[in-house]
C-alpha atoms as a PDB file:
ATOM      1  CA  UNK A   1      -0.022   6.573 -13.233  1.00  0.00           C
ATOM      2  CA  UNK A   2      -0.572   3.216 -10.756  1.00  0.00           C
ATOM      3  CA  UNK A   3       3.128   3.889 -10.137  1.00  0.00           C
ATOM      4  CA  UNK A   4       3.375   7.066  -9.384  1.00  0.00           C
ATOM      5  CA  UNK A   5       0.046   6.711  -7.369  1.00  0.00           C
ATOM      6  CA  UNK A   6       1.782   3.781  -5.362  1.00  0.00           C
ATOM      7  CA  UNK A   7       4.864   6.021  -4.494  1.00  0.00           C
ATOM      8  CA  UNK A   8       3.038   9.128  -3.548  1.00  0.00           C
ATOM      9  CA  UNK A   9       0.570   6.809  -1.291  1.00  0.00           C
ATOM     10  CA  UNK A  10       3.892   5.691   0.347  1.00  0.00           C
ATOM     11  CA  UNK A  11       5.954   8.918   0.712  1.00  0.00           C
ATOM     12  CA  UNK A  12       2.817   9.802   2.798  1.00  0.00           C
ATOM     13  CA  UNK A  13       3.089   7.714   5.571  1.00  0.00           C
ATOM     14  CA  UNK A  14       7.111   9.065   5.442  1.00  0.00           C
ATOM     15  CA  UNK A  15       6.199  12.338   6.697  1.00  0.00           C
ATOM     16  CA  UNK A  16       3.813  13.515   9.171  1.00  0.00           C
ATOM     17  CA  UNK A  17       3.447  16.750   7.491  1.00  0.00           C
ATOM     18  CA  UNK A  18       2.236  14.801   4.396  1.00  0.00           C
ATOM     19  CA  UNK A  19      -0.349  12.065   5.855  1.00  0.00           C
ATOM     20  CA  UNK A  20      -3.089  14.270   5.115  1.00  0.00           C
ATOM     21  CA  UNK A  21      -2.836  13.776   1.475  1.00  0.00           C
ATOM     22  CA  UNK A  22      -3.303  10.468   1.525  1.00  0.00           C
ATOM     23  CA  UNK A  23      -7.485  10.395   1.521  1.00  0.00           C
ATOM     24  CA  UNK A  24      -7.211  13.766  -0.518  1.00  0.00           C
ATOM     25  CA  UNK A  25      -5.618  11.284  -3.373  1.00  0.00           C
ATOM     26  CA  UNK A  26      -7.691   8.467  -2.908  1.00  0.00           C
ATOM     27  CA  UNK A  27     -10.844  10.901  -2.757  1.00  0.00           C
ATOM     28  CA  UNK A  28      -8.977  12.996  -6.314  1.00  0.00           C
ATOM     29  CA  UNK A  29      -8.858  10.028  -8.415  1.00  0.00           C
ATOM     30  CA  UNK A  30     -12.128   8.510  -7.665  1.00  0.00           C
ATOM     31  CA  UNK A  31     -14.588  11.294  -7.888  1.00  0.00           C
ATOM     32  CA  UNK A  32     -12.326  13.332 -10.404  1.00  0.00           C
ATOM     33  CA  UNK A  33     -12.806  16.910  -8.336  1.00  0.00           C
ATOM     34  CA  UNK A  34     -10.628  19.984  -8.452  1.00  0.00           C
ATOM     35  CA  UNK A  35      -8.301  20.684  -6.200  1.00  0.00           C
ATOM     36  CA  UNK A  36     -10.611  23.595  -4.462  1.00  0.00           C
ATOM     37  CA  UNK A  37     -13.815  21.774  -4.112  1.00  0.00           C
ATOM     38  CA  UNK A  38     -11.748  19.184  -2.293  1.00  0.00           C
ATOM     39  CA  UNK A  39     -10.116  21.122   0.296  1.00  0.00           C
ATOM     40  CA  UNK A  40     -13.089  23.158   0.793  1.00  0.00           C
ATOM     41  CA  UNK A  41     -15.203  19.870   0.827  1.00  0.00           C
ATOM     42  CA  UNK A  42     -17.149  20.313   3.550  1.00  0.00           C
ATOM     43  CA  UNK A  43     -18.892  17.000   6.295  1.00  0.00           C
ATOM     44  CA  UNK A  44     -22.504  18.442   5.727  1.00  0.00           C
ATOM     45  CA  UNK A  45     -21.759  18.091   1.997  1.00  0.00           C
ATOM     46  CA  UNK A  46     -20.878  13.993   2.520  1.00  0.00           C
ATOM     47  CA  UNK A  47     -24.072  11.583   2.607  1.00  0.00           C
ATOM     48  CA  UNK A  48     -22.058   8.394   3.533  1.00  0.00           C
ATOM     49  CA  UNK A  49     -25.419   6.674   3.930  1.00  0.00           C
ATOM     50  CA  UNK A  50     -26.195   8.050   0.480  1.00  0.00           C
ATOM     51  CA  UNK A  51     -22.760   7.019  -1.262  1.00  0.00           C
ATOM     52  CA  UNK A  52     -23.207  10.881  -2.922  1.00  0.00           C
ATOM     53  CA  UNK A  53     -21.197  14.107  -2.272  1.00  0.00           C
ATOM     54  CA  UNK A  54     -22.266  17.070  -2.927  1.00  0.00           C
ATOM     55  CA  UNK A  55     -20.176  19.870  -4.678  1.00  0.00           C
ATOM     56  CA  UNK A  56     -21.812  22.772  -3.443  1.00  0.00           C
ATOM     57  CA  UNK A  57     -19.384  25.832  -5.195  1.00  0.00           C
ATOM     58  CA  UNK A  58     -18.241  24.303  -8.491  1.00  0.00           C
ATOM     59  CA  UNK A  59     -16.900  25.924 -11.296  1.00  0.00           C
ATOM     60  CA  UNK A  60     -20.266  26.039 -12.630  1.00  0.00           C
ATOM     61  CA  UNK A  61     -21.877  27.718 -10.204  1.00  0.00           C
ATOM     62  CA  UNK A  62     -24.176  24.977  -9.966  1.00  0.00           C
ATOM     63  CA  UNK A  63     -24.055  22.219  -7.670  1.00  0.00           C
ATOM     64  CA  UNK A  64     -22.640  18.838  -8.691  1.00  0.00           C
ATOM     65  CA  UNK A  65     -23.263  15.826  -6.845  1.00  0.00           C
ATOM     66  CA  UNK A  66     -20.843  13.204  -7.228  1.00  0.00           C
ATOM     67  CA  UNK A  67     -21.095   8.881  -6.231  1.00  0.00           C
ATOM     68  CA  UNK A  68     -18.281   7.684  -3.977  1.00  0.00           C
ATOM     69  CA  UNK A  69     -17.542   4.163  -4.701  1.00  0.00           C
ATOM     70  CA  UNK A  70     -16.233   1.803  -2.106  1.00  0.00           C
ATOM     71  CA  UNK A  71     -12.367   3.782  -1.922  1.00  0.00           C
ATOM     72  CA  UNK A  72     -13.533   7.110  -1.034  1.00  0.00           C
ATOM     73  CA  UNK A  73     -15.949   6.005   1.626  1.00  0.00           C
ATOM     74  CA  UNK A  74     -12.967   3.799   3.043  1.00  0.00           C
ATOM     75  CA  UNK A  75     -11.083   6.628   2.756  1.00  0.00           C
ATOM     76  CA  UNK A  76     -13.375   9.505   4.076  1.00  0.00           C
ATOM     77  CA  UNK A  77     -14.664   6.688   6.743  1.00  0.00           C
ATOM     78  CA  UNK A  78     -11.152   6.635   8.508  1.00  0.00           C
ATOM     79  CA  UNK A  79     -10.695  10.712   8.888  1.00  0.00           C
ATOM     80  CA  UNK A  80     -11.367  12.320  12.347  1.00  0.00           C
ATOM     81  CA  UNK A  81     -14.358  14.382  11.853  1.00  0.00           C
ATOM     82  CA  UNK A  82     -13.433  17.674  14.381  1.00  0.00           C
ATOM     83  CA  UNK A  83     -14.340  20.176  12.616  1.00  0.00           C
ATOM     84  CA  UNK A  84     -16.638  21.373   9.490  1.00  0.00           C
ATOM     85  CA  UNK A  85     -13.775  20.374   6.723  1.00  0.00           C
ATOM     86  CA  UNK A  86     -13.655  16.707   5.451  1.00  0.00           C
ATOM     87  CA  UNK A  87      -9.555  17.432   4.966  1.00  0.00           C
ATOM     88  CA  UNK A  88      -6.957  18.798   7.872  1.00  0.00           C
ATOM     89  CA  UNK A  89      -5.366  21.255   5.885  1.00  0.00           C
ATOM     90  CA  UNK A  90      -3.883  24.319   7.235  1.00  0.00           C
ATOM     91  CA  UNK A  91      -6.190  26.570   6.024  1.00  0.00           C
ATOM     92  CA  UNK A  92      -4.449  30.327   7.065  1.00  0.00           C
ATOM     93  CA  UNK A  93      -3.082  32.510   4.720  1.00  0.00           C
ATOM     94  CA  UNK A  94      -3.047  31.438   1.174  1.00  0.00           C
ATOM     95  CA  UNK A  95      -4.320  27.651   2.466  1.00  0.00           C
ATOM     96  CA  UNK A  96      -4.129  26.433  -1.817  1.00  0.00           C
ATOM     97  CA  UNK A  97      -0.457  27.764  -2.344  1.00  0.00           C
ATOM     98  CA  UNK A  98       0.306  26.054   1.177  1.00  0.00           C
ATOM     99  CA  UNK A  99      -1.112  22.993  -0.242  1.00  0.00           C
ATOM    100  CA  UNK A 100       0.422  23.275  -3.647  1.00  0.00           C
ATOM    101  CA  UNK A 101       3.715  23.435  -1.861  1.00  0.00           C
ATOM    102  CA  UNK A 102       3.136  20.240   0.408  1.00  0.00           C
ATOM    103  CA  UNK A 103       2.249  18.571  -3.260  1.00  0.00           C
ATOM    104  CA  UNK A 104       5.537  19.391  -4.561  1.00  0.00           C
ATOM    105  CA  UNK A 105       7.435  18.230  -1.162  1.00  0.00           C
ATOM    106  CA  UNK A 106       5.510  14.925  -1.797  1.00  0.00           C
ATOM    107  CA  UNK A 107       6.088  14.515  -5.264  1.00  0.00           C
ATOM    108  CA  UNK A 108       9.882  15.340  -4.436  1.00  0.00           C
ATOM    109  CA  UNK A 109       9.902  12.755  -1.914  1.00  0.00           C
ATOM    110  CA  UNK A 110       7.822  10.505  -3.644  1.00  0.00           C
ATOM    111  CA  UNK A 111      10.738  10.997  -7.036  1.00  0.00           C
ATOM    112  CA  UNK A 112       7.648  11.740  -8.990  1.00  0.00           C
ATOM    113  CA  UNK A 113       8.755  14.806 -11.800  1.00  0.00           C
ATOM    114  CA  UNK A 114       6.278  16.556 -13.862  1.00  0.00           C
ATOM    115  CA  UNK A 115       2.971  16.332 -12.116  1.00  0.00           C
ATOM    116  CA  UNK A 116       0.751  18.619 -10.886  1.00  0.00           C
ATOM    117  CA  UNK A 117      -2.259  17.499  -8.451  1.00  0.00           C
ATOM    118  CA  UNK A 118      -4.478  18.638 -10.888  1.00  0.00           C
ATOM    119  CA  UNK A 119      -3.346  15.447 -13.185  1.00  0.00           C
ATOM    120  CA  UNK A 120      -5.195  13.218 -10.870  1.00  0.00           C
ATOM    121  CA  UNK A 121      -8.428  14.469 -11.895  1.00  0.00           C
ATOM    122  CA  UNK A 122      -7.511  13.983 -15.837  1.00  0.00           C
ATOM    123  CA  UNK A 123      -6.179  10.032 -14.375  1.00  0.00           C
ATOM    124  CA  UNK A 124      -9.810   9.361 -13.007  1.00  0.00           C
ATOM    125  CA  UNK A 125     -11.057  10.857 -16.484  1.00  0.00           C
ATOM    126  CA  UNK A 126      -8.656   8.128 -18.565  1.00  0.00           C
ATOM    127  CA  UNK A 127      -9.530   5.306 -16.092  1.00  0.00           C
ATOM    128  CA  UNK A 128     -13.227   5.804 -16.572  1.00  0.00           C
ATOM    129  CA  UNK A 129     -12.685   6.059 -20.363  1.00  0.00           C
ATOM    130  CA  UNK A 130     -10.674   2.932 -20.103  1.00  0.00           C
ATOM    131  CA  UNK A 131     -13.643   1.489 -18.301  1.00  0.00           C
ATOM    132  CA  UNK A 132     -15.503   1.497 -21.330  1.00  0.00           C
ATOM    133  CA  UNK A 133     -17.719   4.412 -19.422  1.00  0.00           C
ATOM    134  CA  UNK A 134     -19.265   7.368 -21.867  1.00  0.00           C
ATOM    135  CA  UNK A 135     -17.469  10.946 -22.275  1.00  0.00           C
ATOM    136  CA  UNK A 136     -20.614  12.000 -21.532  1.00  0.00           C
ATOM    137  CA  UNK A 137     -20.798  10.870 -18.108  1.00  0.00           C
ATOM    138  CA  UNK A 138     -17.119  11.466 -17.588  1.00  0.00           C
ATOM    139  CA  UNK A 139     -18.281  14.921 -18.286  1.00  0.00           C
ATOM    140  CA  UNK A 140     -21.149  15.137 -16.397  1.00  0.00           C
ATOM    141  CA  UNK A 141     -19.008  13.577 -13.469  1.00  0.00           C
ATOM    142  CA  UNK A 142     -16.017  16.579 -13.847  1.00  0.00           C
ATOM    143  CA  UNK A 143     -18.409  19.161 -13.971  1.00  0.00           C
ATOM    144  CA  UNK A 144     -17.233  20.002 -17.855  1.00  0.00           C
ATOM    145  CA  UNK A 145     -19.991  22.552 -19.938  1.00  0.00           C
ATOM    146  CA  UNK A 146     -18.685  20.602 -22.949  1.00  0.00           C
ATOM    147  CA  UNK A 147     -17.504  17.069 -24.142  1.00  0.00           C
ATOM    148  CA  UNK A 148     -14.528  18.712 -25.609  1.00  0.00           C
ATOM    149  CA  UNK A 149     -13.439  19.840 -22.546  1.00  0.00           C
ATOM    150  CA  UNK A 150     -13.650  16.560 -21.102  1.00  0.00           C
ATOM    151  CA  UNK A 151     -11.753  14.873 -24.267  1.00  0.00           C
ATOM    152  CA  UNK A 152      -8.908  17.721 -23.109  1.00  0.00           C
ATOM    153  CA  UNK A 153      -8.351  15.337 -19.804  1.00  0.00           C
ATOM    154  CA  UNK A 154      -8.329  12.322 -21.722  1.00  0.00           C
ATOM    155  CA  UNK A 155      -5.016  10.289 -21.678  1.00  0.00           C
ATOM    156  CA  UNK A 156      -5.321   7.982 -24.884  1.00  0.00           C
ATOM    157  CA  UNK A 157      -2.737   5.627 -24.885  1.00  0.00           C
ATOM    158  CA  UNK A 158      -4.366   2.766 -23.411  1.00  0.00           C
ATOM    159  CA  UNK A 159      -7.477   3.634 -25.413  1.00  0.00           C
ATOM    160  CA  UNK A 160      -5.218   3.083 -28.862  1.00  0.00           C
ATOM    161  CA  UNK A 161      -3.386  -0.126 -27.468  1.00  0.00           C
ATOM    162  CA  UNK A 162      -6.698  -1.336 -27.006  1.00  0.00           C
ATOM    163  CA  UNK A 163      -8.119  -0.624 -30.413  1.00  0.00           C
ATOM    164  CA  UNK A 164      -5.006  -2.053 -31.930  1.00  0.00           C
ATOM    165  CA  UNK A 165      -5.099  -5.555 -29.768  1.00  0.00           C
ATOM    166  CA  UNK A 166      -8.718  -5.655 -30.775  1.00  0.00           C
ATOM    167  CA  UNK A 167      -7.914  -5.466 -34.613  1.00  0.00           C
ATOM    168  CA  UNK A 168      -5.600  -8.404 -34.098  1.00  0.00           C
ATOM    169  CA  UNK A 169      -8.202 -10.593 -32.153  1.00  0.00           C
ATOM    170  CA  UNK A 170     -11.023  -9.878 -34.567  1.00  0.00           C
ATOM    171  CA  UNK A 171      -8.776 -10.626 -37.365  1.00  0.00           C
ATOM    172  CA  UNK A 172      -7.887 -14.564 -35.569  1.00  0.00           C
ATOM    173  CA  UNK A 173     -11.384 -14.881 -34.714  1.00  0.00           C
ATOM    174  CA  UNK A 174     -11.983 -14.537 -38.265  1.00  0.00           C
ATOM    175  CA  UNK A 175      -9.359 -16.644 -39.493  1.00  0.00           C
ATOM    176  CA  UNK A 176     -10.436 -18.993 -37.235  1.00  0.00           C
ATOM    177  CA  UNK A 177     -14.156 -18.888 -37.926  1.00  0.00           C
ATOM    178  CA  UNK A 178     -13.358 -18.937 -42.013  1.00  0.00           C
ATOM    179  CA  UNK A 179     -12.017 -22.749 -41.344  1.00  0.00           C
ATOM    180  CA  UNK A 180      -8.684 -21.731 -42.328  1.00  0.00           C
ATOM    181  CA  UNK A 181      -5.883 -20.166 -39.358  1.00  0.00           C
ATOM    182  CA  UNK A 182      -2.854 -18.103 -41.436  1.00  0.00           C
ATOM    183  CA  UNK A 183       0.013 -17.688 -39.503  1.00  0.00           C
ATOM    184  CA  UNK A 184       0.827 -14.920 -41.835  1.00  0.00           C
ATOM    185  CA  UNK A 185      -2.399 -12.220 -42.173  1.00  0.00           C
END
């Protein structure tokens, strides 16, 4: 994902029609929020003071309220704030299909295939698993009623490259620690 993060980053400083996504990506793949609650996201709902937004129509019906690290408050720190929205989106007409369709101009541009905005969210899910950080808080952080919802968004190939390398180590350490290294285990 880091590379098809870097490209889409780029392709929007190619296109003044795109620039806008920019902070919406940064903002997607460190808070893990859908697509709606971000471009209805909202200033009165940011507490920059606070490091905390607040998801005030979630899927849930029940407010979330979600920690920015150091990115997102970068990120929402450089936007214009002229009107109630954190995002400049055009927001007439059918303002999520218009953004869909921006997504897939970017991703065109950008000569990323196959991925939908929404896959950002299940990237901050996999990088906070990665992070040795609990499916239970990635859950309580997506706004997911279950943990097997949550395991849904969960990439695990690093996860299992991990495990493996760790059977390897453990195994030298062992060797090692037994007075005796085999070069053949």
């Amino acid at each position: 994902m880091d590379e098809e993060r870097i490209r889409l980053q780029a392709a929007c400083k190619l296109e003044p029609d795109l620039e806008s996504y920019d902070p919406i990506i940064i903002t997607a793949l460190n808070t893990g929020m859908r697509v709606m609650e971000l471009l209805t996201l909202k200033w009165v709902a940011v507490d920059s003071e606070g490091r905390i937004i607040t998801v005030v129509k979630s899927k849930s019906k029940k407010p979330r309220y979600i920690p920015m690290n150091d990115s997102v408050l970068e990120a929402l720190a450089g936007l214009k704030r002229d009107g109630d929205y954190v995002f400049r989106i055009d927001r007439t007409g059918d303002f999520k299909y218009k953004f869909e369709r921006g997504w897939a101009d970017l991703c065109k541009l950008a000569n990323v295939t196959n991925f939908r905005f929404h896959d950002l969210r299940a990237t901050c899910a996999t990088k906070l698993t990665d992070n040795k950080v609990s499916i239970r808080v990635v859950q309580v952080l997506l706004g997911h009623s279950t943990s097997q919802v949550t395991e849904r968004y969960i990439r695990v190939d690093k996860s299992l490259e991990d495990a493996v390398s760790s059977l390897s180590s453990r195994q030298k350490s062992r060797q090692i620690s037994d007075g005796h290294v085999d070069e053949n285990p």
